[in-house]
Structures are given as C-alpha cells and as structure tokens.
C-alpha atoms as a PDB file:
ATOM      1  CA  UNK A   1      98.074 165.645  44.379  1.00  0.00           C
ATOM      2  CA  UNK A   2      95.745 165.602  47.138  1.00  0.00           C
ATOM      3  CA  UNK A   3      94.118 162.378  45.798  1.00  0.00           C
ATOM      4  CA  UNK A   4      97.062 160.592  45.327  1.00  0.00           C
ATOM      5  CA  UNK A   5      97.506 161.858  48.914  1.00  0.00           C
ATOM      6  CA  UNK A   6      94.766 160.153  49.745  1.00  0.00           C
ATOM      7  CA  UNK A   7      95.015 157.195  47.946  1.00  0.00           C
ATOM      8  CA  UNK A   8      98.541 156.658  49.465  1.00  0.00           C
ATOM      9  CA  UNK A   9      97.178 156.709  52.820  1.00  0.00           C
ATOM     10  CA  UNK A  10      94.793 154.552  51.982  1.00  0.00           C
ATOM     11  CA  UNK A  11      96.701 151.607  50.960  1.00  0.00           C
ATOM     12  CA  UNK A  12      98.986 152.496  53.815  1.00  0.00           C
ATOM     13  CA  UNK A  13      95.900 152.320  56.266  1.00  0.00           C
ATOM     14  CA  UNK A  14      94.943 148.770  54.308  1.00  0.00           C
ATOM     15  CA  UNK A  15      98.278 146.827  54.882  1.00  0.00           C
ATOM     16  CA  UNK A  16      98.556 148.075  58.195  1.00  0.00           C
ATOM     17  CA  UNK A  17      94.994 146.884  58.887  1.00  0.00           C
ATOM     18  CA  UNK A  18      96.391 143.610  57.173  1.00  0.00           C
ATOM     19  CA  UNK A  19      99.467 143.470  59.331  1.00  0.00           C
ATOM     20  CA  UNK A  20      96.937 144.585  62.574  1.00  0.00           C
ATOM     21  CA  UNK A  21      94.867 141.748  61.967  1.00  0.00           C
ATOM     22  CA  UNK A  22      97.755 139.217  60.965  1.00  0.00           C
ATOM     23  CA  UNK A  23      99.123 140.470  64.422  1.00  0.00           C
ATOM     24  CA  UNK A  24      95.978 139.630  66.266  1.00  0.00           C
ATOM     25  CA  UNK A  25      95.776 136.506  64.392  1.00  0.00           C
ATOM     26  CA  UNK A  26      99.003 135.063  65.595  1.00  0.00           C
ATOM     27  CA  UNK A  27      98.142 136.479  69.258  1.00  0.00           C
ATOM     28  CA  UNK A  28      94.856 134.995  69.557  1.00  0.00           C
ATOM     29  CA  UNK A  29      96.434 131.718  68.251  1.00  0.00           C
ATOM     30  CA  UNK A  30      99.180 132.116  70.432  1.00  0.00           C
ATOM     31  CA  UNK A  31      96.848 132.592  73.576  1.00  0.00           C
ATOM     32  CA  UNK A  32      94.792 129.393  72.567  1.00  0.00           C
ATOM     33  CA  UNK A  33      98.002 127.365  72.464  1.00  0.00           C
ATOM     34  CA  UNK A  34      99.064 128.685  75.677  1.00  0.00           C
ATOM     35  CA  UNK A  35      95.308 127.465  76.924  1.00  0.00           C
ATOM     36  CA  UNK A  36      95.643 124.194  75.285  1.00  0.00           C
ATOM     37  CA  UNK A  37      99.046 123.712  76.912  1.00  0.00           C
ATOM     38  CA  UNK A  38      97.565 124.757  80.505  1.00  0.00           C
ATOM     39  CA  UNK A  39      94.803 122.284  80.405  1.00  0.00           C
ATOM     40  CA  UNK A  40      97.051 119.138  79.598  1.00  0.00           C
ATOM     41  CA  UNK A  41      98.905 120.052  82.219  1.00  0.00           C
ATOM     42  CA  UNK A  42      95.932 120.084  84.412  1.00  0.00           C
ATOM     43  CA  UNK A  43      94.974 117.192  83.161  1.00  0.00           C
ATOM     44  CA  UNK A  44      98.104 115.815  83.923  1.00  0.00           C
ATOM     45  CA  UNK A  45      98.435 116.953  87.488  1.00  0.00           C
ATOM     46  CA  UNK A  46      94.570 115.366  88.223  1.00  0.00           C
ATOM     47  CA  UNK A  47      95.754 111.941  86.199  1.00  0.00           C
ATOM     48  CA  UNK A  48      98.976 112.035  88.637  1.00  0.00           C
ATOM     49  CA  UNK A  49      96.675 112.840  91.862  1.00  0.00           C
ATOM     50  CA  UNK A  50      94.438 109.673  90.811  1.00  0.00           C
ATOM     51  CA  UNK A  51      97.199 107.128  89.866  1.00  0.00           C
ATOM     52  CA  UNK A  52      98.813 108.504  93.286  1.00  0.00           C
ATOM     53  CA  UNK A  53      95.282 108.023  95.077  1.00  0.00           C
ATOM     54  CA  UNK A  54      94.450 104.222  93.182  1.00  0.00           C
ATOM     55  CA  UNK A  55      98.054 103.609  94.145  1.00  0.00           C
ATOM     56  CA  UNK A  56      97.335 103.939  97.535  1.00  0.00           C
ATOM     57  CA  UNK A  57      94.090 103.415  98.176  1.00  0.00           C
ATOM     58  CA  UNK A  58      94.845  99.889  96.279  1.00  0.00           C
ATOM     59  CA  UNK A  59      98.342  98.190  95.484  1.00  0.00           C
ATOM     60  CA  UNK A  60      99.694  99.198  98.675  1.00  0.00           C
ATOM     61  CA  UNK A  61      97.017  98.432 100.944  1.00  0.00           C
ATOM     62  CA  UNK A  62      97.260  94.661  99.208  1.00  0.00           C
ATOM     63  CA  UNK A  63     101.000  94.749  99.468  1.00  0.00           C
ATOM     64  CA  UNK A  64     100.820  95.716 103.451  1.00  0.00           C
ATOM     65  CA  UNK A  65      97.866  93.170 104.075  1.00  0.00           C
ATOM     66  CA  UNK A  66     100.320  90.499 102.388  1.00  0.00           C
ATOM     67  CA  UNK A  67     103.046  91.576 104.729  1.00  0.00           C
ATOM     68  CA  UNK A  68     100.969  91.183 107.555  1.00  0.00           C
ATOM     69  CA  UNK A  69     100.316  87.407 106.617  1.00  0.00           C
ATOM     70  CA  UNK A  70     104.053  86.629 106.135  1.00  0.00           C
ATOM     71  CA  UNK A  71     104.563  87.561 109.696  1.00  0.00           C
ATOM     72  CA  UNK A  72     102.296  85.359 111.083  1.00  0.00           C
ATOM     73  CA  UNK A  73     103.632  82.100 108.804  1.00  0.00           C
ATOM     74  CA  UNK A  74     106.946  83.572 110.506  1.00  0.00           C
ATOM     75  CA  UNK A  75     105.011  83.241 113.933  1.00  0.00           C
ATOM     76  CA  UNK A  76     103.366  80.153 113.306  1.00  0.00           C
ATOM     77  CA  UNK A  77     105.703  77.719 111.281  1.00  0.00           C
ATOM     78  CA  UNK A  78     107.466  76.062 113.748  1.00  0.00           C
ATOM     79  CA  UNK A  79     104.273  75.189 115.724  1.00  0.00           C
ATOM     80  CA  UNK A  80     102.062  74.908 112.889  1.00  0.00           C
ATOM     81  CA  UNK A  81     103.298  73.730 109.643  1.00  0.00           C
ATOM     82  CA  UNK A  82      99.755  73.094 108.001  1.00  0.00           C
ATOM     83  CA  UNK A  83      98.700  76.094 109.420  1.00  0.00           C
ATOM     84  CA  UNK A  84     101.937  78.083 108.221  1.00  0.00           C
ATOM     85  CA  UNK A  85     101.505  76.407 104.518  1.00  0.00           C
ATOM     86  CA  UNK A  86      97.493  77.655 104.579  1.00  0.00           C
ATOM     87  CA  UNK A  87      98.887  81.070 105.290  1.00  0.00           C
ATOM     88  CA  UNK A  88     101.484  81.159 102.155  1.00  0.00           C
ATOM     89  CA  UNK A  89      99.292  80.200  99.712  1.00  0.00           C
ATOM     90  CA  UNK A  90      96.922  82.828 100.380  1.00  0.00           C
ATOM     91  CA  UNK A  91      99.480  85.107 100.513  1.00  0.00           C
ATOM     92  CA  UNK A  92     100.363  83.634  97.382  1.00  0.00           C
ATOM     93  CA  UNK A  93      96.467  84.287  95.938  1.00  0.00           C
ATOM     94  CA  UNK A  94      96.466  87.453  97.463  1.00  0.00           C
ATOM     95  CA  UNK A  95      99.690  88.101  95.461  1.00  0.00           C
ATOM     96  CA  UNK A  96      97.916  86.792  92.362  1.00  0.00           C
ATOM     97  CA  UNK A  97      94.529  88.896  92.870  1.00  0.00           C
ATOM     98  CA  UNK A  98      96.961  92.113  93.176  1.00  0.00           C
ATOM     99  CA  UNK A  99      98.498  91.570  89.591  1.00  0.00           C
ATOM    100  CA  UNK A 100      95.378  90.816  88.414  1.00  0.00           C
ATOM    101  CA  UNK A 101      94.315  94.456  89.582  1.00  0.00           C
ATOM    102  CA  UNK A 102      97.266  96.436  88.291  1.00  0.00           C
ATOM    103  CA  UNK A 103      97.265  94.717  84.494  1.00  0.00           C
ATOM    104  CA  UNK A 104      93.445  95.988  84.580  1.00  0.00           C
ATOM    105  CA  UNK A 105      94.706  99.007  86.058  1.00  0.00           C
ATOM    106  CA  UNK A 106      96.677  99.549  83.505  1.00  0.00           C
ATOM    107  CA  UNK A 107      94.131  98.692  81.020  1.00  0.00           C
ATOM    108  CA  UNK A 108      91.995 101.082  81.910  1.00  0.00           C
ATOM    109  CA  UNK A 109      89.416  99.345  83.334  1.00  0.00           C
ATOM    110  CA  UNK A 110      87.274  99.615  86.481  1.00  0.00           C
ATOM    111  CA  UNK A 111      89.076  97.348  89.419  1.00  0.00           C
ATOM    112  CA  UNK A 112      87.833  93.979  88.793  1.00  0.00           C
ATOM    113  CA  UNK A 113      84.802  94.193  86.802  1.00  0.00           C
ATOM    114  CA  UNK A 114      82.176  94.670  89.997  1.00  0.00           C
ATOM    115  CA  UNK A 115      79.109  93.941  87.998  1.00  0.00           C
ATOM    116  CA  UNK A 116      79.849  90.512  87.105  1.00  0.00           C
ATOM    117  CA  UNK A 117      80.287  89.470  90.579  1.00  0.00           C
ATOM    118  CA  UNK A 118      78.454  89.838  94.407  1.00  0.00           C
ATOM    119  CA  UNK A 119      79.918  93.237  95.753  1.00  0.00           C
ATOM    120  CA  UNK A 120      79.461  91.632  99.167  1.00  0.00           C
ATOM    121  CA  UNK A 121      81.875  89.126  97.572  1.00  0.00           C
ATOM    122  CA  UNK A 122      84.546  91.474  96.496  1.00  0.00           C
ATOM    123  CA  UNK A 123      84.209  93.616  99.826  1.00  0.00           C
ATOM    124  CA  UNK A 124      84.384  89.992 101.867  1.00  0.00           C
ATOM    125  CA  UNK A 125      87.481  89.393 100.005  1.00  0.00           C
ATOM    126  CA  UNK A 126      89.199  92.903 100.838  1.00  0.00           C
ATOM    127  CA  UNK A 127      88.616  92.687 104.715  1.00  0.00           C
ATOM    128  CA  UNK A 128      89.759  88.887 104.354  1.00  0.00           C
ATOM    129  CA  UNK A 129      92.836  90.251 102.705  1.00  0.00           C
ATOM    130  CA  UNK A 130      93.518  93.210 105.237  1.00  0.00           C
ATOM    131  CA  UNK A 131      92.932  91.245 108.445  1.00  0.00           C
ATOM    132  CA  UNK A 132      95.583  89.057 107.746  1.00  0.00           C
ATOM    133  CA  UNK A 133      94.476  86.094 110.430  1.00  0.00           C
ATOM    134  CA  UNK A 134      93.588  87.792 112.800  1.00  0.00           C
ATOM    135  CA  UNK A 135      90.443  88.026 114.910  1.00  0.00           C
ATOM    136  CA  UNK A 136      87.931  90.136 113.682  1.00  0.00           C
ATOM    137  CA  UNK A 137      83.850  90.369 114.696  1.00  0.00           C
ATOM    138  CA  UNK A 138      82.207  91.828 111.565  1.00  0.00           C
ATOM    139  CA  UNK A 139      78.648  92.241 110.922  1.00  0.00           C
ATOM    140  CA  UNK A 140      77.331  92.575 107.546  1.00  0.00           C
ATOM    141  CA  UNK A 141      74.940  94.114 105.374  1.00  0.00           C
ATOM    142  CA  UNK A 142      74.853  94.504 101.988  1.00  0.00           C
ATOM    143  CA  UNK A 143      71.875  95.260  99.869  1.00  0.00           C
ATOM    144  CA  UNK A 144      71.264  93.849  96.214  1.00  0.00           C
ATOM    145  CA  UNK A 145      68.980  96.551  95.297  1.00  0.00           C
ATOM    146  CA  UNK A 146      70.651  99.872  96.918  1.00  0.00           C
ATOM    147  CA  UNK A 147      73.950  98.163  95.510  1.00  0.00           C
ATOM    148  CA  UNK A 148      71.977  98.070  91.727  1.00  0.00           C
ATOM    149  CA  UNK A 149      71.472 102.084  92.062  1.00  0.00           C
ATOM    150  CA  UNK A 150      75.432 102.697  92.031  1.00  0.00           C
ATOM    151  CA  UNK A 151      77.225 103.570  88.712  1.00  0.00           C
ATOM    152  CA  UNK A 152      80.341 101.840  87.902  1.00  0.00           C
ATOM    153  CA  UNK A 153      82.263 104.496  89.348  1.00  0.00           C
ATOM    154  CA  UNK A 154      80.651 104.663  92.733  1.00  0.00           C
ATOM    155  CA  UNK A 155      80.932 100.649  92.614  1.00  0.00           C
ATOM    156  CA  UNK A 156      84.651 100.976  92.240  1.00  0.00           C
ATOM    157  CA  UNK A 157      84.852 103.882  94.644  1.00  0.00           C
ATOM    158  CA  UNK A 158      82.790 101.736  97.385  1.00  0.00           C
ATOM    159  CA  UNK A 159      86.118  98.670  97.047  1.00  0.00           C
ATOM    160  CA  UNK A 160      88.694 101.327  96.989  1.00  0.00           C
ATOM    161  CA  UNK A 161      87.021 103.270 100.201  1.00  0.00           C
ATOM    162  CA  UNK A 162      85.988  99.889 102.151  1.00  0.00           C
ATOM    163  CA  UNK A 163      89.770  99.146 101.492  1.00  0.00           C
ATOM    164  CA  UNK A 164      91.442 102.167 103.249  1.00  0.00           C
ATOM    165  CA  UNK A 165      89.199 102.290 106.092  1.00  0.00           C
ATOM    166  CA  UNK A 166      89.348  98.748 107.007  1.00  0.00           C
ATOM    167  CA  UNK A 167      92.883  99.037 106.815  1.00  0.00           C
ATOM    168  CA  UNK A 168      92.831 102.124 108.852  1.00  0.00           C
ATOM    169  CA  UNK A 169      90.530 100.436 111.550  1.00  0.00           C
ATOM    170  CA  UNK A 170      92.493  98.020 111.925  1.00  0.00           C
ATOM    171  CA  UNK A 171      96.394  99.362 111.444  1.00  0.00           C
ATOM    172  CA  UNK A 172      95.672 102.116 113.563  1.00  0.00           C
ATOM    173  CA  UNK A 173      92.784 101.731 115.224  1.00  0.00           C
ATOM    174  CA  UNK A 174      93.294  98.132 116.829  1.00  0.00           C
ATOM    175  CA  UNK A 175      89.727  97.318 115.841  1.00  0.00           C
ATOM    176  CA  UNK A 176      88.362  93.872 116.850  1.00  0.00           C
ATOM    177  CA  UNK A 177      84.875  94.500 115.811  1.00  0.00           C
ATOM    178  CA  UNK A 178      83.437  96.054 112.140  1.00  0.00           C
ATOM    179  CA  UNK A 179      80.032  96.791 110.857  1.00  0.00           C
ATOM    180  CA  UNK A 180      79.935  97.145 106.790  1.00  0.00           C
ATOM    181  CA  UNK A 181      76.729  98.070 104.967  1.00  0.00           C
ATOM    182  CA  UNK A 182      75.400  99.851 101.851  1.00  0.00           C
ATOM    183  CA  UNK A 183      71.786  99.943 101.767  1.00  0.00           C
ATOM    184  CA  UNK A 184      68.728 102.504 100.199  1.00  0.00           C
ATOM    185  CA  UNK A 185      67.798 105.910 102.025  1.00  0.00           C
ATOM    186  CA  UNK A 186      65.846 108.717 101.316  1.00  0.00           C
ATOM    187  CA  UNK A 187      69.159 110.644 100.020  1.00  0.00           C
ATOM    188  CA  UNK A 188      70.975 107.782  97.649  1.00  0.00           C
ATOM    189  CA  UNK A 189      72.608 104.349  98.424  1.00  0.00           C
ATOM    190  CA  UNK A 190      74.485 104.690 101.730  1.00  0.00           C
ATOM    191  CA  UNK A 191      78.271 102.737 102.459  1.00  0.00           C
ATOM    192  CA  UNK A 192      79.073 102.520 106.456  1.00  0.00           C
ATOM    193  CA  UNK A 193      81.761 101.709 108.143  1.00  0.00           C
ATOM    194  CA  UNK A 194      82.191 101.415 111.708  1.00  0.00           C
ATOM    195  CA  UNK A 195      84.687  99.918 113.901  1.00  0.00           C
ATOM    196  CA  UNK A 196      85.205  99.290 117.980  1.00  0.00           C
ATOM    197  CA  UNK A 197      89.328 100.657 117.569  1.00  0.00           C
ATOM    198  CA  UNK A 198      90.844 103.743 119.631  1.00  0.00           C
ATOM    199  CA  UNK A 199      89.307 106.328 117.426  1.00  0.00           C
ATOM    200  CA  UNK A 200      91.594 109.575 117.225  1.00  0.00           C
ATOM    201  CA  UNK A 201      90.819 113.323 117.278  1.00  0.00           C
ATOM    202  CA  UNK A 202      89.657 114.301 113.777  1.00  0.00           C
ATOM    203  CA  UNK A 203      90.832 118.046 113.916  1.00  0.00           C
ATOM    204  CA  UNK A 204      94.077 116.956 114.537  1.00  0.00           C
ATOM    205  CA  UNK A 205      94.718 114.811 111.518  1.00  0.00           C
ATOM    206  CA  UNK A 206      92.107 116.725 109.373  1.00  0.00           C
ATOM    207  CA  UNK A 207      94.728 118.221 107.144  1.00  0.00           C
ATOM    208  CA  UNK A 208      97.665 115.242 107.879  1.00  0.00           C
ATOM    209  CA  UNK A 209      96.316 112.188 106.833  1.00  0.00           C
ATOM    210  CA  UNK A 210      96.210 111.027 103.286  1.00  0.00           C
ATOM    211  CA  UNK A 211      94.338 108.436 103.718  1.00  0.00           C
ATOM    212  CA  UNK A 212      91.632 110.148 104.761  1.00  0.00           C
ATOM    213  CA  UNK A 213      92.189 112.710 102.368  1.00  0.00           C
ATOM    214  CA  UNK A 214      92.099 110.268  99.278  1.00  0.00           C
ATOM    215  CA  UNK A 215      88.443 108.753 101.092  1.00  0.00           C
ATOM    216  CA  UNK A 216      86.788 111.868 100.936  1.00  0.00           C
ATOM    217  CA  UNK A 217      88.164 113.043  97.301  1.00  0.00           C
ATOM    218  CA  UNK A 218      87.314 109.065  95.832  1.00  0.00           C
ATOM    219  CA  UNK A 219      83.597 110.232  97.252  1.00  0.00           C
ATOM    220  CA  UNK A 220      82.980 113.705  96.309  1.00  0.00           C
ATOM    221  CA  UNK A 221      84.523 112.506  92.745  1.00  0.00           C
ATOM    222  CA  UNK A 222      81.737 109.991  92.131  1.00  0.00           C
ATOM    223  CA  UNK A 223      78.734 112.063  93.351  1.00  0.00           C
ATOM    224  CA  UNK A 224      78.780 110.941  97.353  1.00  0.00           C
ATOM    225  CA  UNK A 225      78.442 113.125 100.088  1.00  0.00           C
ATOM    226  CA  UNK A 226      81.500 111.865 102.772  1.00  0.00           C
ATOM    227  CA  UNK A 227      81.039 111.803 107.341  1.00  0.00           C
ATOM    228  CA  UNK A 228      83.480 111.228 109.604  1.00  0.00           C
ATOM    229  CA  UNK A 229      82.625 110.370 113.234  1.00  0.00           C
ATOM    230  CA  UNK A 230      85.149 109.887 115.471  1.00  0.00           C
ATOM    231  CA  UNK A 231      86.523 110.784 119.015  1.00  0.00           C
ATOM    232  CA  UNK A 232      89.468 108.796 120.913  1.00  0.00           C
ATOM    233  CA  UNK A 233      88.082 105.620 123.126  1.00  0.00           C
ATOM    234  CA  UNK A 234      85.019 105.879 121.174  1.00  0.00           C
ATOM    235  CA  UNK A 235      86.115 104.405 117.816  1.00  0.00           C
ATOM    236  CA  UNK A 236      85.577 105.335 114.079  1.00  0.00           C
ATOM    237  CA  UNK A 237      82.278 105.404 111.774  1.00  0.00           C
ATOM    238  CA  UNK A 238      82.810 106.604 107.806  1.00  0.00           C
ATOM    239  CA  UNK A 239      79.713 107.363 105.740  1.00  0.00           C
ATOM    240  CA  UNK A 240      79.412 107.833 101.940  1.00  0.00           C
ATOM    241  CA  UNK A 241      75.809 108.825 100.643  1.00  0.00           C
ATOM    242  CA  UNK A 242      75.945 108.242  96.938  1.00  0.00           C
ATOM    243  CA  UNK A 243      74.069 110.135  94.995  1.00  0.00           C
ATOM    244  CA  UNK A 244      71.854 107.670  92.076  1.00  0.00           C
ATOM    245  CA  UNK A 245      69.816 108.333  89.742  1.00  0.00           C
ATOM    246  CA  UNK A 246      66.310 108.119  92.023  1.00  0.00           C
ATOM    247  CA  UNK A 247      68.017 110.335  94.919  1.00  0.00           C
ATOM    248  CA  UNK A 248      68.085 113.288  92.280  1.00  0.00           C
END
C-alpha cells in the first residue's frame, strides 16, 4: 500500500513537474514576445524621429529656400524679366534636385551619393539654394584630405547640418557674412560654421528649438562631438568634431 502510495505521488509529482515546466515554457516565450514586440516599437519610434529629423533638416529647408526665390521673381519681374526668368528656372532645378533627394530617400540611400562628387560642391550648392539671391559674403574652406577621413554617414550628416544652420543664419539670424570649413585636427575632421547675424541667447532656446535639437542629435549619431557659440549682437558659430578612424 505504502508503495503504491508512493508511486502515486510520484507520477503525480512528474506531470505536475511536466505541467510546471510547460507553464514556464509558455511564460518565458510569452516574455520574449513581449521583448520582441517592445523593441520594434523602439525601433519604430527612432525610424519616426529620423524620417521626422531628414524631413526637416532636408525637404523642407529646400522647399522654404524655393519659396524664398519665388518672392523675389515676384519682386523683380516687372523690372527685370531676364532676371525674373533666371530666377524660375533655378527654382525650377532646385525643384528638380529636391525630388531627386526624396526618390533616394526613399530608396534608402545616403542623400546624393557624396563620394562621387566634391563635398565643397554639394555644400556650395546648399548655401546657393538657401540664400535665395540674396547677398551673402562667404569664405570657404574645405579640405580634400580631412573630408577623405569621414564615413558615409558623417558625409551625409555634414549636408544635412550645413543645411539647417545656413538656413538658420540666415532666416533668423539676418546673416550677411558666413565662414564654412571642415578641415584635420588633433581630435577628428572638424565642420564650422560661423555667421555675422543677431545671434540669440542659447539658454533660452536650449530646450525650444528643433532645429537645433535635430543638429546636435544628426552629430552625436554619427560619432561627432557638437558646440554652440552664441550670444545676441555677437552672431552664431556651430562646431562638429567628427570622430575618424585616426582620431581614435
């Protein structure tokens, strides 16, 4: 009696081990589910932030810097009709160059393949874009071996950053004057930008402008270490130190 007892209990105590570890099965499968689920949407949040950021950063600056063109064929076509018909066809090229971003955008592909052309090109072309006819002093810099040490990403970054500041500088700034460069120091390849505009008090927009925000995220995303220098009447300077592969 006592070992059927026993032998009872034990193949009681085996199927609820069985069940136990069935349970714990489905939990633990359960849990990594619920883990798989969480990081998608993560990863769907950061995609979101990005798209939102490259949105920015990108079509919209375009779009604005095409606006601002319009309005001066609007100023300029009854007094100047060849000067007024220069001004809508590169709005029209402008228009062009913008599409051509967004299908490779939507590709997946870096903005405008940087490596297969001057990136004192591409960042001449941006500031042509933004200033829209206007008068602008700008003194350049741009060198072909600190510009080699960049990865693709940080090349990308460097168009996408030159973009918002300039267009900062010279929405809101009133700039009439800009110094770009990326050249070699002892830390990584540096990008500058500094303008002559009204400057503003950082600490007051520190945590309002999304601009701003989206610079310093682009840089701290690709390795690059992001300054801003600033003070009202004394204009605006923004540095990204990139971090390459000889910095390290």
């Amino acid at each position: 009696r006592e070992l059927r007892s026993i032998s009872l209990l034990a193949a009681t105590s085996a199927k609820a081990q069985e069940e136990i570890s069935a349970e714990r099965g489905e939990r633990e499968k359960a849990e990594a589910d619920s883990r798989q689920r969480l990081q998608m949407l993560n990863q769907a949040l950061e995609e979101k932030i990005r798209i939102g950021r490259d949105l920015h950063d990108g079509v919209i600056q375009s779009l604005y810097a095409v606006g601002l063109t319009l309005e001066s064929v609007q100023r300029v076509s009854e007094k100047d009709a060849v000067k007024a018909q220069g001004l809508v066809s590169q709005s029209i090229q402008h228009i062009n160059r913008t599409i051509g971003d967004i299908r490779t955008y939507i590709a997946g592909l870096s903005p405008r393949a940087v490596r297969g052309e001057s990136l004192a090109t591409r960042l001449a072309d941006i500031v042509e874009d933004l200033r829209a006819g206007r008068p602008l002093d700008i003194n350049w810099h741009v060198d072909d071996a600190a510009v080699a040490e960049l990865a693709d990403e940080q090349l990308a970054e460097t168009l996408q950053i030159t973009r918002e500041t300039v267009s900062n500088a010279l929405r809101h700034g009133g700039a009439s004057r800009l110094h770009i460069s990326v050249i070699a120091t002892d830390h990584g390849t540096e990008l500058l930008i500094r303008d002559d505009g009204i400057g503003f008090d950082a600490q007051q927009v520190a945590h309002g402008g999304y601009g701003l925000g989206n610079i310093r995220a682009r840089a701290e995303a690709a390795k690059g270490a992001f300054t801003l220098t600033t003070a009202p009447g004394e204009g605006t300077s923004v540095q990204v130190i990139w971090q390459t592969v000889h910095s390290v």
